[in-house]
PDB file of N, CA and C in Angstrom:
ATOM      1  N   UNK A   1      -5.894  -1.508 -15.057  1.00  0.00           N
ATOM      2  CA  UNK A   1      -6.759  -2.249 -14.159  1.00  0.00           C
ATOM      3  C   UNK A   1      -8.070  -1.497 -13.991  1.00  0.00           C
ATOM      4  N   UNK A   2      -9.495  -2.227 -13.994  1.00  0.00           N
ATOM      5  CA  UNK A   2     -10.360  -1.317 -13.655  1.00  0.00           C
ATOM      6  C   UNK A   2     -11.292  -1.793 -12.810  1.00  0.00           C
ATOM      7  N   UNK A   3     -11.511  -0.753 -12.210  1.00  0.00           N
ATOM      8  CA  UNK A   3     -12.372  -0.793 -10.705  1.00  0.00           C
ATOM      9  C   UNK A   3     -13.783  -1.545 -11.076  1.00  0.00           C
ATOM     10  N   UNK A   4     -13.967  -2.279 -10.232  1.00  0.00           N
ATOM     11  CA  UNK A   4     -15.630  -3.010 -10.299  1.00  0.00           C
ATOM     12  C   UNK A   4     -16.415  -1.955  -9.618  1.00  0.00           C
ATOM     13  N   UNK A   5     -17.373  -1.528 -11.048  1.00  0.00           N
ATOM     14  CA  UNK A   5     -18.099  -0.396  -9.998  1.00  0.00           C
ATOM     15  C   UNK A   5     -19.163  -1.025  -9.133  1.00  0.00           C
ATOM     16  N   UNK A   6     -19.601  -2.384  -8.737  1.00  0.00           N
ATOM     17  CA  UNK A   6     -20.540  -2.623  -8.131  1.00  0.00           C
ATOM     18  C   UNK A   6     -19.770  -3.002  -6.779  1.00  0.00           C
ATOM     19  N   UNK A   7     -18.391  -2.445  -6.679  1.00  0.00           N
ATOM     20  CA  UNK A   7     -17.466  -2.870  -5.366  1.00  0.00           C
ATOM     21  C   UNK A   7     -18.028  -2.306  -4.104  1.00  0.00           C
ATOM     22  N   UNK A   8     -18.841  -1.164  -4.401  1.00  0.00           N
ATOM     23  CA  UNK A   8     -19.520  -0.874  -2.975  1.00  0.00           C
ATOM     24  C   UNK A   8     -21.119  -0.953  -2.885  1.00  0.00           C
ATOM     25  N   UNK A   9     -21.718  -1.744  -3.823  1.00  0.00           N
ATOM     26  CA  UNK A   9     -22.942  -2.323  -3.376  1.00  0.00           C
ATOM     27  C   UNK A   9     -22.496  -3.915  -2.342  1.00  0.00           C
ATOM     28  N   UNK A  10     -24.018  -3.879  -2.023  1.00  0.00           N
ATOM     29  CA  UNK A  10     -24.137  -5.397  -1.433  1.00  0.00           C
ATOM     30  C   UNK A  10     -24.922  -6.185  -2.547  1.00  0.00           C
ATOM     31  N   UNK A  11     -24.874  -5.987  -3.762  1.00  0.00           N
ATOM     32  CA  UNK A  11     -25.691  -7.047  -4.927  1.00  0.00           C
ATOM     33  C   UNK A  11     -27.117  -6.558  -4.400  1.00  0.00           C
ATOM     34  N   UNK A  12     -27.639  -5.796  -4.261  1.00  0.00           N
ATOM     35  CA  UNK A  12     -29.170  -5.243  -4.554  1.00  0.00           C
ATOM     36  C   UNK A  12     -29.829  -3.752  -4.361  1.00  0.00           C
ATOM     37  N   UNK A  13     -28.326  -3.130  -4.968  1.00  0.00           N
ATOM     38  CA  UNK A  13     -28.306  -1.662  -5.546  1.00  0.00           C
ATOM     39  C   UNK A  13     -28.145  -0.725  -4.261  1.00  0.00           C
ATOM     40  N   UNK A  14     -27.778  -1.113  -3.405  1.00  0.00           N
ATOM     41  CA  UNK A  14     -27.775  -0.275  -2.271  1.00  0.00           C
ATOM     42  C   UNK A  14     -26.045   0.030  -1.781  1.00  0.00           C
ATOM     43  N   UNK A  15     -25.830   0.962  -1.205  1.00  0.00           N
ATOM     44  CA  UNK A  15     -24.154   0.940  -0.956  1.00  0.00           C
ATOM     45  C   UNK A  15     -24.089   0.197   0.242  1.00  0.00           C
ATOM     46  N   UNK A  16     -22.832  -0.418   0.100  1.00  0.00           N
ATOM     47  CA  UNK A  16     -22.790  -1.499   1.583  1.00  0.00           C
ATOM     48  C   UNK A  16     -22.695  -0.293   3.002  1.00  0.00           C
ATOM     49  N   UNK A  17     -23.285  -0.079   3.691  1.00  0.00           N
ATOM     50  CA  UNK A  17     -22.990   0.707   4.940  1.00  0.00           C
ATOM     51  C   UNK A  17     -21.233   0.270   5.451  1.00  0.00           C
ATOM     52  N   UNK A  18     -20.931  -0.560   5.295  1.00  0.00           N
ATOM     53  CA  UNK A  18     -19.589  -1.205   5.610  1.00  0.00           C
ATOM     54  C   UNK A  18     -18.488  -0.672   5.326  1.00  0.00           C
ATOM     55  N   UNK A  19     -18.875  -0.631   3.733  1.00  0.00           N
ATOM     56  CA  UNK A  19     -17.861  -0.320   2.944  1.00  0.00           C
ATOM     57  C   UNK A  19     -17.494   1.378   3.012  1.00  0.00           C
ATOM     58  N   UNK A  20     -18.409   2.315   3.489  1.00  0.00           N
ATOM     59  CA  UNK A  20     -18.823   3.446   2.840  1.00  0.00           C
ATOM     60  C   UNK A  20     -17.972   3.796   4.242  1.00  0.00           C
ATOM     61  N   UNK A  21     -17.559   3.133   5.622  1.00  0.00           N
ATOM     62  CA  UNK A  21     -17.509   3.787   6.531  1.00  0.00           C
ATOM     63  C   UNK A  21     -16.015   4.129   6.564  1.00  0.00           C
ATOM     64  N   UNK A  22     -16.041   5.295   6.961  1.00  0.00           N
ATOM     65  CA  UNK A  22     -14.692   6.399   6.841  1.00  0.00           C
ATOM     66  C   UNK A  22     -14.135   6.814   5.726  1.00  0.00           C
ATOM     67  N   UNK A  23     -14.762   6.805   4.695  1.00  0.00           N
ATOM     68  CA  UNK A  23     -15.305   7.581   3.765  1.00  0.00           C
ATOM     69  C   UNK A  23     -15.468   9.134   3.809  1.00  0.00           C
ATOM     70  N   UNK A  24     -14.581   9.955   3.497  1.00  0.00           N
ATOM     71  CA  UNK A  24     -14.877  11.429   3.355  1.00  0.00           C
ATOM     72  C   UNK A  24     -14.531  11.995   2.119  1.00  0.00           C
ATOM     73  N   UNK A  25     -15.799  12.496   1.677  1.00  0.00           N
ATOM     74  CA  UNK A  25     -15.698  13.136   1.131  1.00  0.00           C
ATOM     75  C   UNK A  25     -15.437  14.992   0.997  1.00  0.00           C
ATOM     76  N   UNK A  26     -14.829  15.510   0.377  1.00  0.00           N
ATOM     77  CA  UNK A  26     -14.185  17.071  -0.216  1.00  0.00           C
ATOM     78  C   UNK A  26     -14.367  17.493  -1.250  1.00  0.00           C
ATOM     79  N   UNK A  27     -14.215  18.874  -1.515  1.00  0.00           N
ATOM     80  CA  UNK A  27     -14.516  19.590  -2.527  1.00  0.00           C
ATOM     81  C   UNK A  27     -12.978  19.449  -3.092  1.00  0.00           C
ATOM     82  N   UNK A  28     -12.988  19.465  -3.948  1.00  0.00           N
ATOM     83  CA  UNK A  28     -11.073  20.045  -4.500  1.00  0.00           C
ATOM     84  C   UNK A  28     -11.670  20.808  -5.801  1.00  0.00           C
ATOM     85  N   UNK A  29     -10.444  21.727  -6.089  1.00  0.00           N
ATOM     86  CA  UNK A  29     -10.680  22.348  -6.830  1.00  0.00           C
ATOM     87  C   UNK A  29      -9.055  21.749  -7.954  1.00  0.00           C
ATOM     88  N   UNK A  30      -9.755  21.035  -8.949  1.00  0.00           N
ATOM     89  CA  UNK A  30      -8.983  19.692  -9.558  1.00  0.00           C
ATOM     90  C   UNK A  30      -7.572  20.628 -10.025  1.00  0.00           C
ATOM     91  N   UNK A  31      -8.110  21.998 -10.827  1.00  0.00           N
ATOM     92  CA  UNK A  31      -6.838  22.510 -11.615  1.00  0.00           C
ATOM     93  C   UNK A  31      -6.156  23.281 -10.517  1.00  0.00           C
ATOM     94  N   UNK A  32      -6.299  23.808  -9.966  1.00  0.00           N
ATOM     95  CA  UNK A  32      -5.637  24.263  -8.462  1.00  0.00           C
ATOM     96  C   UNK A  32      -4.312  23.406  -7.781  1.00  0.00           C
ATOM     97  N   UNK A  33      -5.203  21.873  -7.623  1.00  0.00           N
ATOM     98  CA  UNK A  33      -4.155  21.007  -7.194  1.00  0.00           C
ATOM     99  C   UNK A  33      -3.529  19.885  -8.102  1.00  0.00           C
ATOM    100  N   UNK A  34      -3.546  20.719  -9.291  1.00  0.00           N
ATOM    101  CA  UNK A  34      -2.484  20.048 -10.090  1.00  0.00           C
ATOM    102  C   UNK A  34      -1.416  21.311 -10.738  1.00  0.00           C
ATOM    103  N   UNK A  35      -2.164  22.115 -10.714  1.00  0.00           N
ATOM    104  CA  UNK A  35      -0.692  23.697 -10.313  1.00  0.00           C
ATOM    105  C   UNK A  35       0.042  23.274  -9.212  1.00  0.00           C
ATOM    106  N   UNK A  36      -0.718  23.154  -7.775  1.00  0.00           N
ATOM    107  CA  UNK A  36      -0.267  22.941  -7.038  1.00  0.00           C
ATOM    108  C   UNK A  36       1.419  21.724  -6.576  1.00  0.00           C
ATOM    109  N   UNK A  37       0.713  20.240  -7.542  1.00  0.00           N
ATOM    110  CA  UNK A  37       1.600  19.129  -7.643  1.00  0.00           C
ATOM    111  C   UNK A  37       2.841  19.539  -8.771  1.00  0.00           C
ATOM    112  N   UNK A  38       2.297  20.220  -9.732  1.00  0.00           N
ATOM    113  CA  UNK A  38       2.857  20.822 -10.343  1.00  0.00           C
ATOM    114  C   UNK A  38       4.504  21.767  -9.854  1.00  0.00           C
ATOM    115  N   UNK A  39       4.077  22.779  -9.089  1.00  0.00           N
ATOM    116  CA  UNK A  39       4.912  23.445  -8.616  1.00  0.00           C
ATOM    117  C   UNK A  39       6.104  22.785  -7.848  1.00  0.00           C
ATOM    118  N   UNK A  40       5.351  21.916  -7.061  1.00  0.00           N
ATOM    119  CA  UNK A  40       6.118  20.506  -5.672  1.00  0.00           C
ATOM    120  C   UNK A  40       7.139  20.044  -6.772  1.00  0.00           C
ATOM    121  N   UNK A  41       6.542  19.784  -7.819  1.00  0.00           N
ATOM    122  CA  UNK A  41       7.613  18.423  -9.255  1.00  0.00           C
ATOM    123  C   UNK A  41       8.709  19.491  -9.285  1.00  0.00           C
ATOM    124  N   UNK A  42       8.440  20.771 -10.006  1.00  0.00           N
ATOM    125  CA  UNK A  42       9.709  21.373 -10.133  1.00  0.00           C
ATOM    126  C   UNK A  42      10.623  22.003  -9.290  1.00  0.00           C
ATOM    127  N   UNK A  43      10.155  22.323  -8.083  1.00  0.00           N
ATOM    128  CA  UNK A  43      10.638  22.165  -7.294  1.00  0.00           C
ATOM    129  C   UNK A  43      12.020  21.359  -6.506  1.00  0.00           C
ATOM    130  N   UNK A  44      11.591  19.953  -6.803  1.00  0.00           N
ATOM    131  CA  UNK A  44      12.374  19.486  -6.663  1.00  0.00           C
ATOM    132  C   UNK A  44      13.278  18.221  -7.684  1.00  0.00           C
ATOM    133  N   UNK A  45      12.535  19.020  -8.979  1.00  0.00           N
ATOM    134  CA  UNK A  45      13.589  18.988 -10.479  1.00  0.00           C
ATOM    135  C   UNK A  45      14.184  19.690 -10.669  1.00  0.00           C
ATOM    136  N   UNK A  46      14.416  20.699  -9.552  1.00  0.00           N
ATOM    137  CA  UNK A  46      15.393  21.541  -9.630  1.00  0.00           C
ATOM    138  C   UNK A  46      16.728  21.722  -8.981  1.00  0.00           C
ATOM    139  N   UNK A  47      16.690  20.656  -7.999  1.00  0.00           N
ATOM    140  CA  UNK A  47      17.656  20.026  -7.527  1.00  0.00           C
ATOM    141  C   UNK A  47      18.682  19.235  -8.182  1.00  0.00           C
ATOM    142  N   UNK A  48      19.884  19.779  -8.004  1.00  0.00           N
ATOM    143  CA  UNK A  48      20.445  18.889  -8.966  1.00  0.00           C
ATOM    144  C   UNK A  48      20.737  17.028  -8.029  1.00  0.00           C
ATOM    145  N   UNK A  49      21.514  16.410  -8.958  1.00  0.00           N
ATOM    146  CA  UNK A  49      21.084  15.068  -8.809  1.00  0.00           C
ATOM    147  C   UNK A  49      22.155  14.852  -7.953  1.00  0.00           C
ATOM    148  N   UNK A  50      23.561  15.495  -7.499  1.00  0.00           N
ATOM    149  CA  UNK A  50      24.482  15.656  -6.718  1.00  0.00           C
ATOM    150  C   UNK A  50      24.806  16.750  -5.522  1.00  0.00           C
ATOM    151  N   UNK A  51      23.853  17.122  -5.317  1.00  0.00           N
ATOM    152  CA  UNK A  51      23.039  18.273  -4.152  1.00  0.00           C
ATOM    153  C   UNK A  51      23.855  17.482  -2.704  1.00  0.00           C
ATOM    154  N   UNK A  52      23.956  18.488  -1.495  1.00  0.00           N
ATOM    155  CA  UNK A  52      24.491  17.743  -0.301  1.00  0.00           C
ATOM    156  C   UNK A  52      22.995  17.492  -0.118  1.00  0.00           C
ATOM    157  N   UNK A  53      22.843  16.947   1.236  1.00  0.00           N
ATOM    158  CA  UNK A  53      22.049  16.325   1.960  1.00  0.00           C
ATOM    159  C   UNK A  53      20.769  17.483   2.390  1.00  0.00           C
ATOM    160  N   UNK A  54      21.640  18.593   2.883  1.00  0.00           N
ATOM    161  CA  UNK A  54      21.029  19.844   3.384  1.00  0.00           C
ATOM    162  C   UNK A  54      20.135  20.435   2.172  1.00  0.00           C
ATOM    163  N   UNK A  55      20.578  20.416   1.329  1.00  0.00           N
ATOM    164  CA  UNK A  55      20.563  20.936   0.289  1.00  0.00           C
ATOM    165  C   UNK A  55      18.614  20.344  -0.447  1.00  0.00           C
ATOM    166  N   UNK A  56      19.330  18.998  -0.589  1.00  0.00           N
ATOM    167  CA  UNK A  56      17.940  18.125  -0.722  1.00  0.00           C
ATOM    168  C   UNK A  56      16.622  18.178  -0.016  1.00  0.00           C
ATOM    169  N   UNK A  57      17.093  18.317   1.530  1.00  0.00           N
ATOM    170  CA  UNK A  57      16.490  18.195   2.356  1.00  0.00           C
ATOM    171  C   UNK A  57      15.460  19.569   2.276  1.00  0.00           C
ATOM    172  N   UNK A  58      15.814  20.782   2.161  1.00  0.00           N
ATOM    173  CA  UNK A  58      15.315  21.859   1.471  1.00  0.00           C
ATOM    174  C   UNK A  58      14.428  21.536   0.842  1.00  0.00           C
ATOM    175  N   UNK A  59      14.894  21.564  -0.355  1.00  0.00           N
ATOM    176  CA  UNK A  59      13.927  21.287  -1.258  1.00  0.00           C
ATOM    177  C   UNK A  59      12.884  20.482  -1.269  1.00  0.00           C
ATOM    178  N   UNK A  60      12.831  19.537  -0.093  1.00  0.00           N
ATOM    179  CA  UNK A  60      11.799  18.325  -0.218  1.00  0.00           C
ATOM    180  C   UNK A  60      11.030  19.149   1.043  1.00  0.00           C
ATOM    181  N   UNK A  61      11.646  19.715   1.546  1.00  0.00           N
ATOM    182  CA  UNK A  61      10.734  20.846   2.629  1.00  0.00           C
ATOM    183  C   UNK A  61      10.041  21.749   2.076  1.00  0.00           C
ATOM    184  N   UNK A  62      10.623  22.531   1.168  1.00  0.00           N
ATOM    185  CA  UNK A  62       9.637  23.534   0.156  1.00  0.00           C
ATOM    186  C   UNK A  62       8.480  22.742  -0.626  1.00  0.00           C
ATOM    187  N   UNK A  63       8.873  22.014  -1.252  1.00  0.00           N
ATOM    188  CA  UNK A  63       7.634  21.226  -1.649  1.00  0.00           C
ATOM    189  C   UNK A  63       6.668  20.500  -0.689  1.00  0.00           C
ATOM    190  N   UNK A  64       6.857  20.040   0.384  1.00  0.00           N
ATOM    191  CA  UNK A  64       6.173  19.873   1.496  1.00  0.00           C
ATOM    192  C   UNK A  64       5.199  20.725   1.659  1.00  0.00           C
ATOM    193  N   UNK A  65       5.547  21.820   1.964  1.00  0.00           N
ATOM    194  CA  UNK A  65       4.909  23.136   2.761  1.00  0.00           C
ATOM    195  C   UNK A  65       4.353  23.249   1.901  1.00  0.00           C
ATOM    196  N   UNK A  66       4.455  23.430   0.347  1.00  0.00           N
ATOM    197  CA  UNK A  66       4.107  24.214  -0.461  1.00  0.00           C
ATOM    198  C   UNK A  66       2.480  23.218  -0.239  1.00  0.00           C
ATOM    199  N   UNK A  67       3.134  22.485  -0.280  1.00  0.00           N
ATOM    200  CA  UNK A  67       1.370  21.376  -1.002  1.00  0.00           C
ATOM    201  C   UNK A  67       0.852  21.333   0.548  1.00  0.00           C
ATOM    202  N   UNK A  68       1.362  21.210   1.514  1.00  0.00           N
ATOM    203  CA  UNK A  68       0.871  21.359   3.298  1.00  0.00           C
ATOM    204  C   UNK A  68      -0.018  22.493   2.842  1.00  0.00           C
ATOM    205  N   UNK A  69       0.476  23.409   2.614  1.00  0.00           N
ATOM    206  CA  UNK A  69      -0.132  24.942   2.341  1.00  0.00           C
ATOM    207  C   UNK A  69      -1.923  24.902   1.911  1.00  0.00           C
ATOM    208  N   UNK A  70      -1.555  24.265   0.639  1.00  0.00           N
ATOM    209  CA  UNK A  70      -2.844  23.504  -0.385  1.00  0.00           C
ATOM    210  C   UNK A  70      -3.529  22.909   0.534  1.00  0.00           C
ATOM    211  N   UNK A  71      -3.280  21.483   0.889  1.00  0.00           N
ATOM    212  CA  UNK A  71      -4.301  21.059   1.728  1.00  0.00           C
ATOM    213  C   UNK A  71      -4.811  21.541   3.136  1.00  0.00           C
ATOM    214  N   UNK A  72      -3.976  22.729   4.001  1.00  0.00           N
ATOM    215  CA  UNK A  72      -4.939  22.828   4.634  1.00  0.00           C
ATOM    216  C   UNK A  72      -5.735  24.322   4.460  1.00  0.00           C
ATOM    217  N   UNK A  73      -6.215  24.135   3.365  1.00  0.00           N
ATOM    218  CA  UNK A  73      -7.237  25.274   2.819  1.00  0.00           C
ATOM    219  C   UNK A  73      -8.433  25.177   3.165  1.00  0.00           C
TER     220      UNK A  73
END
């Protein structure tokens, strides 16, 4: 599918004020947070697929934090 790039004009080259509002922009540092997503995946590919509950629950907590960690940098 691809984005209409004229989706945030108003048809006479200007950005719609409308559209733009709550809009924030950030710096990311792209290869950082794909180590980052990275780490979260195996993480919890490392779980096996018959894990108790506790067990899971872990792991979806470590990967949490881990990437919590990342974003609030």
């Amino acid at each position: 599918m691809q984005e209409n790039p004229m989706s945030m004009h108003n048809g006479y080259g200007k950005a719609d004020p409308q559209e733009q509002e709550g809009i924030m922009t950030t710096s990311i540092d792209a290869e950082k947070l794909q180590n980052v997503i990275s780490q979260a995946v195996l993480i919890l590919q490392e779980c096996p697929e018959d894990a108790e509950p506790d067990d899971l629950n872990g792991s979806i907590n470590e990967a949490l934090e881990l990437l919590q960690k990342y974003s609030g940098q």
